[in-house]
PDB file of N, CA and C in Angstrom:
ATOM      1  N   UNK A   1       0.858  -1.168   0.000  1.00  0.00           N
ATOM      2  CA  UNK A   1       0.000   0.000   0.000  1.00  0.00           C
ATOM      3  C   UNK A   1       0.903   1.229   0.000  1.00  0.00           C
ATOM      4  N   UNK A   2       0.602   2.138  -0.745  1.00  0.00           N
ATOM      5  CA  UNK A   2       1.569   3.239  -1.009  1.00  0.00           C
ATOM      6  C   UNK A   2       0.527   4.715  -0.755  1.00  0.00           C
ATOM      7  N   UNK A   3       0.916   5.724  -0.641  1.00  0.00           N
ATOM      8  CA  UNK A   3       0.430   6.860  -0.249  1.00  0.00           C
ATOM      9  C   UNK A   3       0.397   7.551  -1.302  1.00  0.00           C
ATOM     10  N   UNK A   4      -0.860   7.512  -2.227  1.00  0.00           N
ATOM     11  CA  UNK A   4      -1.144   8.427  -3.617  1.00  0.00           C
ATOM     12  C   UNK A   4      -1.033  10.048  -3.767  1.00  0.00           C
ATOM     13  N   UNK A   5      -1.764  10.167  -3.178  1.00  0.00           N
ATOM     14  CA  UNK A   5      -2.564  11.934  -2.920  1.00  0.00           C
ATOM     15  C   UNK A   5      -2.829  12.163  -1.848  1.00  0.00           C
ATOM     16  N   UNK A   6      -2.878  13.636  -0.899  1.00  0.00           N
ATOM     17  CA  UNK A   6      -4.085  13.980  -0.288  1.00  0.00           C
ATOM     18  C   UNK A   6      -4.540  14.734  -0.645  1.00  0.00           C
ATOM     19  N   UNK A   7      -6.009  14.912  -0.439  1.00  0.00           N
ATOM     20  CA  UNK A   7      -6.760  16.411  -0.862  1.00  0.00           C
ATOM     21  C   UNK A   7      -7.100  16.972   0.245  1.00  0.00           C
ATOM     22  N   UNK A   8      -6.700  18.555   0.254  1.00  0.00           N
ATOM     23  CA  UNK A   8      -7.348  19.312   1.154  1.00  0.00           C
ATOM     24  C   UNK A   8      -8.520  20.314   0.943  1.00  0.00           C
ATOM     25  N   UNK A   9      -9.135  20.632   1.246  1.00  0.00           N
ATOM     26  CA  UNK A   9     -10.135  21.430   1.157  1.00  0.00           C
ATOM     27  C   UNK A   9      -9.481  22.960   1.064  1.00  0.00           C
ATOM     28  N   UNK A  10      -9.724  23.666  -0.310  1.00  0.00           N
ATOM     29  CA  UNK A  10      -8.583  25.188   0.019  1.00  0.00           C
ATOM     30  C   UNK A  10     -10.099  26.347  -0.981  1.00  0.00           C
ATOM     31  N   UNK A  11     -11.124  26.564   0.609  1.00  0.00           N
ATOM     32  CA  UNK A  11     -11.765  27.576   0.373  1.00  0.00           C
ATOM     33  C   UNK A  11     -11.509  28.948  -1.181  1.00  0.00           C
ATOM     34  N   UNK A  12     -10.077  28.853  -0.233  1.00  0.00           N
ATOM     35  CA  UNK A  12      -9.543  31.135  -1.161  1.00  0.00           C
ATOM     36  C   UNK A  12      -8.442  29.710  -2.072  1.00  0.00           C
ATOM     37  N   UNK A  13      -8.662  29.341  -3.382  1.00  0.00           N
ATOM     38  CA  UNK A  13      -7.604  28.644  -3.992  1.00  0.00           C
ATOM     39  C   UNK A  13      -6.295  29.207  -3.997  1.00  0.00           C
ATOM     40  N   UNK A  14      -6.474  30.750  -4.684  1.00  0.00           N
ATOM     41  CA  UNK A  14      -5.422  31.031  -5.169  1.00  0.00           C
ATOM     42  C   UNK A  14      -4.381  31.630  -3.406  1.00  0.00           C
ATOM     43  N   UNK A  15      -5.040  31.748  -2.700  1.00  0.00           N
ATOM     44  CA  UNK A  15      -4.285  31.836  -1.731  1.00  0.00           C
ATOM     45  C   UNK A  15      -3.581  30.353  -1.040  1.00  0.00           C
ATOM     46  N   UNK A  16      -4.698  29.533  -1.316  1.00  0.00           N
ATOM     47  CA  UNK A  16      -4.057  28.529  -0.932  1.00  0.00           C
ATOM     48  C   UNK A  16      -2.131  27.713  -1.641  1.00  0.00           C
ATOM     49  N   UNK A  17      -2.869  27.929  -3.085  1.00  0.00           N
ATOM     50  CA  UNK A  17      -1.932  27.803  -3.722  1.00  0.00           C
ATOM     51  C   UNK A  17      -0.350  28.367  -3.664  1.00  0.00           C
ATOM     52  N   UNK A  18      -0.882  29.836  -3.156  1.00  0.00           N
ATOM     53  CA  UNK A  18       0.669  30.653  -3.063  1.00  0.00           C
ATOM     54  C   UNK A  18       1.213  30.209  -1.851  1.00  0.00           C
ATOM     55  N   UNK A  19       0.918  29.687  -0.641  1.00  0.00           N
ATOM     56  CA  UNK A  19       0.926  29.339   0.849  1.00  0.00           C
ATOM     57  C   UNK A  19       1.764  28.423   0.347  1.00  0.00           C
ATOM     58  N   UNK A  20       1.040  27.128  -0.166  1.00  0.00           N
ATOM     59  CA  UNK A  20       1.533  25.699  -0.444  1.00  0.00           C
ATOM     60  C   UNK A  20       3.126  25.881  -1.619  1.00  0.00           C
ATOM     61  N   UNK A  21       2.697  26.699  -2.548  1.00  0.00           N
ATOM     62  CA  UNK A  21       3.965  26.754  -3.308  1.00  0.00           C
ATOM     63  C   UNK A  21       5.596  27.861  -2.549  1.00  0.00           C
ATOM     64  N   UNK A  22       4.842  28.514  -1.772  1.00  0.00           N
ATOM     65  CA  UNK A  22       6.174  28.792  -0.720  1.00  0.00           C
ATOM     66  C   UNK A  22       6.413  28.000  -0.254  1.00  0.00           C
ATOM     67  N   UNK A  23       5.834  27.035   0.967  1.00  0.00           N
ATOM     68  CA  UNK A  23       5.836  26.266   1.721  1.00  0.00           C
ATOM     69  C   UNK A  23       6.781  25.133   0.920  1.00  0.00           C
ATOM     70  N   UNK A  24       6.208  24.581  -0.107  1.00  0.00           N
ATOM     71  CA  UNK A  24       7.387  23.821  -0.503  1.00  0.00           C
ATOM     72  C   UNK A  24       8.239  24.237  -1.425  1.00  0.00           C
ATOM     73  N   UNK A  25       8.627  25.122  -1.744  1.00  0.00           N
ATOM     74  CA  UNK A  25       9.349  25.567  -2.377  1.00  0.00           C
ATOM     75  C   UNK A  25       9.062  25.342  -4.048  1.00  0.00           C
ATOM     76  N   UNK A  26       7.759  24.961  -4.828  1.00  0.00           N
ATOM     77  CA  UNK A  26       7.802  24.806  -5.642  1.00  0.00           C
ATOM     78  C   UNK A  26       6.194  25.258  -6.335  1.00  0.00           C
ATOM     79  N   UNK A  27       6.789  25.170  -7.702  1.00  0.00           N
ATOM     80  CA  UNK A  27       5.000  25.470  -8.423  1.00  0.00           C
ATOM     81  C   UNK A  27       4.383  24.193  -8.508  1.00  0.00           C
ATOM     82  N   UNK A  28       3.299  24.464  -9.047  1.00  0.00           N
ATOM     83  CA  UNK A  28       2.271  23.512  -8.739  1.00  0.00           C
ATOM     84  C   UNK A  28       2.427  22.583 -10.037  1.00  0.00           C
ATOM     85  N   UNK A  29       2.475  21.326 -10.037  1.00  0.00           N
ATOM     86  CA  UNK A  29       2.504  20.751 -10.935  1.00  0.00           C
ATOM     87  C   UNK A  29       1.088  20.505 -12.233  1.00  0.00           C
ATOM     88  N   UNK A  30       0.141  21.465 -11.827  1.00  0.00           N
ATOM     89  CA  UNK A  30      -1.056  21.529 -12.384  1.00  0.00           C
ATOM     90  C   UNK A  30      -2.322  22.241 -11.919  1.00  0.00           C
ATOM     91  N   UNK A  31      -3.084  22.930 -12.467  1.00  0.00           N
ATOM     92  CA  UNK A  31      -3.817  24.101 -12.215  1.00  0.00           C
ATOM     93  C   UNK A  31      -5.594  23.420 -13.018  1.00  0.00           C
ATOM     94  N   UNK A  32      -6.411  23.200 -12.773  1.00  0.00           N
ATOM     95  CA  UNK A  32      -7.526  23.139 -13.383  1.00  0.00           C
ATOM     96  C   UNK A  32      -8.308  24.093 -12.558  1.00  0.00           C
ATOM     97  N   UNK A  33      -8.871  25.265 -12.799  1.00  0.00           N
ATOM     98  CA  UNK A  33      -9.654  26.388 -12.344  1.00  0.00           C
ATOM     99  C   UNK A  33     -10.931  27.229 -13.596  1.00  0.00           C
ATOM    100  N   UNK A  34     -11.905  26.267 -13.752  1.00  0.00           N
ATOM    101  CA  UNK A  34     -12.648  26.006 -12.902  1.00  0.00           C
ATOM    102  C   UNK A  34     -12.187  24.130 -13.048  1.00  0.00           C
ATOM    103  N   UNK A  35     -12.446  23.188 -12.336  1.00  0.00           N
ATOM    104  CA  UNK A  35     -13.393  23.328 -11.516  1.00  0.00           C
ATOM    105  C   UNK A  35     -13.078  23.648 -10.071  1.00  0.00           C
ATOM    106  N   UNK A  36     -11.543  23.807  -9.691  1.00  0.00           N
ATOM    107  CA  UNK A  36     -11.195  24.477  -8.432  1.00  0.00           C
ATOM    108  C   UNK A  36     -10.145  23.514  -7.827  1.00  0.00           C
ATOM    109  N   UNK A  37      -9.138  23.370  -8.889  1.00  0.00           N
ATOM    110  CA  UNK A  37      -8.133  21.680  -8.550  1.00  0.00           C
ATOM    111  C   UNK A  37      -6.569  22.572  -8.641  1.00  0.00           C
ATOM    112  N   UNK A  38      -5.923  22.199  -7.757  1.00  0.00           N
ATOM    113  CA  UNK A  38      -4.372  22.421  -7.876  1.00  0.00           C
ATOM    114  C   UNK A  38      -3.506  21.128  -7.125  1.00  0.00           C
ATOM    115  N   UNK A  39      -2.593  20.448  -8.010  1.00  0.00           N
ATOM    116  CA  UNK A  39      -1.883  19.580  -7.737  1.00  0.00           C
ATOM    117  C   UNK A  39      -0.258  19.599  -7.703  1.00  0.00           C
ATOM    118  N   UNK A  40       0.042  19.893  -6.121  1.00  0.00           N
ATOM    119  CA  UNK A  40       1.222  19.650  -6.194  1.00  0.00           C
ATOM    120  C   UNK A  40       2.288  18.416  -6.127  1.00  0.00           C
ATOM    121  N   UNK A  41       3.446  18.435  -6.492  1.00  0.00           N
ATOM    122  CA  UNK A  41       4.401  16.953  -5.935  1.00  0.00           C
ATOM    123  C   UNK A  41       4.819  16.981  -4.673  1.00  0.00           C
ATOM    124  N   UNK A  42       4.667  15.894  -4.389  1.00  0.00           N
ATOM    125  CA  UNK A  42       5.120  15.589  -2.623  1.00  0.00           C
ATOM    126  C   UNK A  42       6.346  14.629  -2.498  1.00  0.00           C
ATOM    127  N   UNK A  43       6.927  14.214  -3.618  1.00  0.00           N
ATOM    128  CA  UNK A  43       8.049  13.429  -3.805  1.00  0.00           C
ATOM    129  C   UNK A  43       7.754  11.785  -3.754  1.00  0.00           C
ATOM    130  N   UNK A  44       6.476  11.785  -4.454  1.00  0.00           N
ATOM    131  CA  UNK A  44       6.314  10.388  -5.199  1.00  0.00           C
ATOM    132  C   UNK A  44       4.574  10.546  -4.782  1.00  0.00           C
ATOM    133  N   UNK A  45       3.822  11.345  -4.317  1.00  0.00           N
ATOM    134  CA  UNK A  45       2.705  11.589  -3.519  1.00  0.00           C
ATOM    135  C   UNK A  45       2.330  12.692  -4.056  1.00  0.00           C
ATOM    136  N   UNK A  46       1.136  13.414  -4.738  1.00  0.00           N
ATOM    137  CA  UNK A  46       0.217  14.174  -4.737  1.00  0.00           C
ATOM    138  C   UNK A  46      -0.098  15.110  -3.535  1.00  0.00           C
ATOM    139  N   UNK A  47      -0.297  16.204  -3.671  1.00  0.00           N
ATOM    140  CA  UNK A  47      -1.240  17.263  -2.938  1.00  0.00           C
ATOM    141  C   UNK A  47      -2.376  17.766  -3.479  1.00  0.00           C
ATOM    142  N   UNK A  48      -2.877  17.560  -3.594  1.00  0.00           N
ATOM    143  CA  UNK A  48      -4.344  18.198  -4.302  1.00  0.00           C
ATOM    144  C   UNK A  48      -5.248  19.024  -3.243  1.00  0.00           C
ATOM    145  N   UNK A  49      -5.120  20.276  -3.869  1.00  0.00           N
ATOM    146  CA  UNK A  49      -5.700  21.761  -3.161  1.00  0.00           C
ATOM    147  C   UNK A  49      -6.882  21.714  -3.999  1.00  0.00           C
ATOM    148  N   UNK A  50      -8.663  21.127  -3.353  1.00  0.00           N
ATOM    149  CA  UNK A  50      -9.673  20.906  -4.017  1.00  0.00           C
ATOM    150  C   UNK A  50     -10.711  21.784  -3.116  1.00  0.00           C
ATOM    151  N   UNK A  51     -11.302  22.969  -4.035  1.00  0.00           N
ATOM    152  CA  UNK A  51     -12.585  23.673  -3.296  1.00  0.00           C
ATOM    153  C   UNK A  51     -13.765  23.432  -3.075  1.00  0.00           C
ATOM    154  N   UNK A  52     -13.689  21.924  -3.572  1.00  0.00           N
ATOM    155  CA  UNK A  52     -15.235  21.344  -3.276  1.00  0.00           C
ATOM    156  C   UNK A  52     -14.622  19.693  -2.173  1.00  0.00           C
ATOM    157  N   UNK A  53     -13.656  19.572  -2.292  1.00  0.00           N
ATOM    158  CA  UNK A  53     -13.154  18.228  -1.216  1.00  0.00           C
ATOM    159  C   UNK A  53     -14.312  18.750   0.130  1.00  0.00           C
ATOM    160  N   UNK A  54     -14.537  17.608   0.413  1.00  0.00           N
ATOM    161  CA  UNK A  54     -15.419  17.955   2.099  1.00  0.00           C
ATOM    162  C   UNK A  54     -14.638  18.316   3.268  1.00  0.00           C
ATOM    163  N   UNK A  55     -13.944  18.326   3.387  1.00  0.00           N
ATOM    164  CA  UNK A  55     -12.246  18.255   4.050  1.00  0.00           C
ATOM    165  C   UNK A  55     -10.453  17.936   4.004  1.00  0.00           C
ATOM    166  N   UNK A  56     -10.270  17.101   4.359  1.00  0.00           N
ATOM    167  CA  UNK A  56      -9.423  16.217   3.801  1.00  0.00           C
ATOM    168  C   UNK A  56      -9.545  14.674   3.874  1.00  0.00           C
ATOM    169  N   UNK A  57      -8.910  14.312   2.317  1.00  0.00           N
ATOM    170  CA  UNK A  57      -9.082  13.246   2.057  1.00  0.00           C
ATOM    171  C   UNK A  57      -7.650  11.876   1.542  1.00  0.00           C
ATOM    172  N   UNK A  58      -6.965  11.196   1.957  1.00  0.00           N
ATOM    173  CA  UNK A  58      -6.131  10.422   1.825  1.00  0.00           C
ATOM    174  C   UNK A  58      -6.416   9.288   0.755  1.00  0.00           C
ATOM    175  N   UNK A  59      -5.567   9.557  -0.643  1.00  0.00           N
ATOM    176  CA  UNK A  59      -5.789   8.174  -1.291  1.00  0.00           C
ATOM    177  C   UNK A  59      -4.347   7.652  -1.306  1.00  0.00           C
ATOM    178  N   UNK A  60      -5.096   5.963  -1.079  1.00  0.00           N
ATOM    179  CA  UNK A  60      -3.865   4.929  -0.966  1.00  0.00           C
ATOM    180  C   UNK A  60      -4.207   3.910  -2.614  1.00  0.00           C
ATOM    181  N   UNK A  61      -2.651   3.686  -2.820  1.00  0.00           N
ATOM    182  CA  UNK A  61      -2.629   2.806  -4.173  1.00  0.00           C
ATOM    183  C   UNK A  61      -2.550   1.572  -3.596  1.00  0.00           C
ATOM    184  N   UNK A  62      -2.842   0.463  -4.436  1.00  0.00           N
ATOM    185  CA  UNK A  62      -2.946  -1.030  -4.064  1.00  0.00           C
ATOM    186  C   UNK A  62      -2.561  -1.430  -4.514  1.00  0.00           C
ATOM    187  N   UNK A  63      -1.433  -2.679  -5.219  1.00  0.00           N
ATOM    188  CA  UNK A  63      -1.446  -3.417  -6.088  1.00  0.00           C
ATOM    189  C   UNK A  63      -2.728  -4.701  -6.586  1.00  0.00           C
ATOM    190  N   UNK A  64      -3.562  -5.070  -5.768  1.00  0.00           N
ATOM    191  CA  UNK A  64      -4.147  -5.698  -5.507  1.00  0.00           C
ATOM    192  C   UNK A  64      -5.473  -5.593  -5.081  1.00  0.00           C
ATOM    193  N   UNK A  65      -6.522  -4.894  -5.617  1.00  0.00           N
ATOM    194  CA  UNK A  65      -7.938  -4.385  -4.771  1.00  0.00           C
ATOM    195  C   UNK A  65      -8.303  -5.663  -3.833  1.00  0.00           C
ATOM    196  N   UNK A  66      -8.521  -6.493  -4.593  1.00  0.00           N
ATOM    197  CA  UNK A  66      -9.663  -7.502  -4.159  1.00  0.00           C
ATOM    198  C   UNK A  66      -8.720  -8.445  -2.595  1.00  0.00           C
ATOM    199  N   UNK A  67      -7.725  -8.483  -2.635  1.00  0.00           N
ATOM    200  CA  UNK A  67      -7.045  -8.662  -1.873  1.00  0.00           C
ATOM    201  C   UNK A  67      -7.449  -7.925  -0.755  1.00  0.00           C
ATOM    202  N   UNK A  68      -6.776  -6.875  -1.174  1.00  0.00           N
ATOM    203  CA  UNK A  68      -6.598  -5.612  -0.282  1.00  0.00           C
ATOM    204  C   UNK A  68      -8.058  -5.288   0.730  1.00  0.00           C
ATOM    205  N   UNK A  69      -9.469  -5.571  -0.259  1.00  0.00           N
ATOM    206  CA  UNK A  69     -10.626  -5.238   0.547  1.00  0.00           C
ATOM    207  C   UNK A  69     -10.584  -6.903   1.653  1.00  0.00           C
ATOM    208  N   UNK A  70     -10.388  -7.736   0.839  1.00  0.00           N
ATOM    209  CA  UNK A  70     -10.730  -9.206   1.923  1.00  0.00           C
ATOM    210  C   UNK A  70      -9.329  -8.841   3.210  1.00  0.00           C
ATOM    211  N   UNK A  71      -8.443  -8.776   2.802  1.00  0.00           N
ATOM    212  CA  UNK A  71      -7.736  -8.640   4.322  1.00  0.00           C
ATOM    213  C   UNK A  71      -8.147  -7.450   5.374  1.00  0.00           C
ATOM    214  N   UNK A  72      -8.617  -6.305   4.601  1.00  0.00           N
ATOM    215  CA  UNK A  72      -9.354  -5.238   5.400  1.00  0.00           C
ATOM    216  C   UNK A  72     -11.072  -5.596   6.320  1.00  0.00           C
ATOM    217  N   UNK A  73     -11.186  -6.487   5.704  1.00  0.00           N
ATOM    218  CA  UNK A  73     -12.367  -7.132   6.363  1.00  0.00           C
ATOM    219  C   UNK A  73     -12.023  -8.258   6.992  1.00  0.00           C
ATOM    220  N   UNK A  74     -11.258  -9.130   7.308  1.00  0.00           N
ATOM    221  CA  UNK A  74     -10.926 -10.258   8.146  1.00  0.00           C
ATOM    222  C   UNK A  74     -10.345  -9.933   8.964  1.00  0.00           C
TER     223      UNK A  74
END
């Protein structure tokens, strides 16, 4: 299991955006406005600055779904 993305919820985008691209020292690896998406690199991991996310949200990669859901349930 590997650590894909997170999304945060970023109300003011473009403020969010300038925060996050100081913060790490870099531009954003992608801009979709509308619908309100900015994706930065996290060094193999996603940031995604989303104005409609409900909060924040963590996606994990799998090699394996069906696996992955039966050991999460046993």
């Amino acid at each position: 299991m590997a650590l894909v993305q997170i999304a945060q919820r970023a109300e003011d985008l473009g403020r969010a955006s300038a925060f996050y691209a100081d913060l790490l020292g870099a531009e954003p690896l992608a801009t979709f406005d509308p619908p309100g998406l900015v994706f930065f690199d996290l060094g193999g991991a996603r940031l995604l600055l989303d104005v409609g996310a409900p909060s924040a949200l963590i996606y994990l990669g799998v090699d394996d779904i069906d696996a992955t859901v039966e050991r999460l349930r046993s």
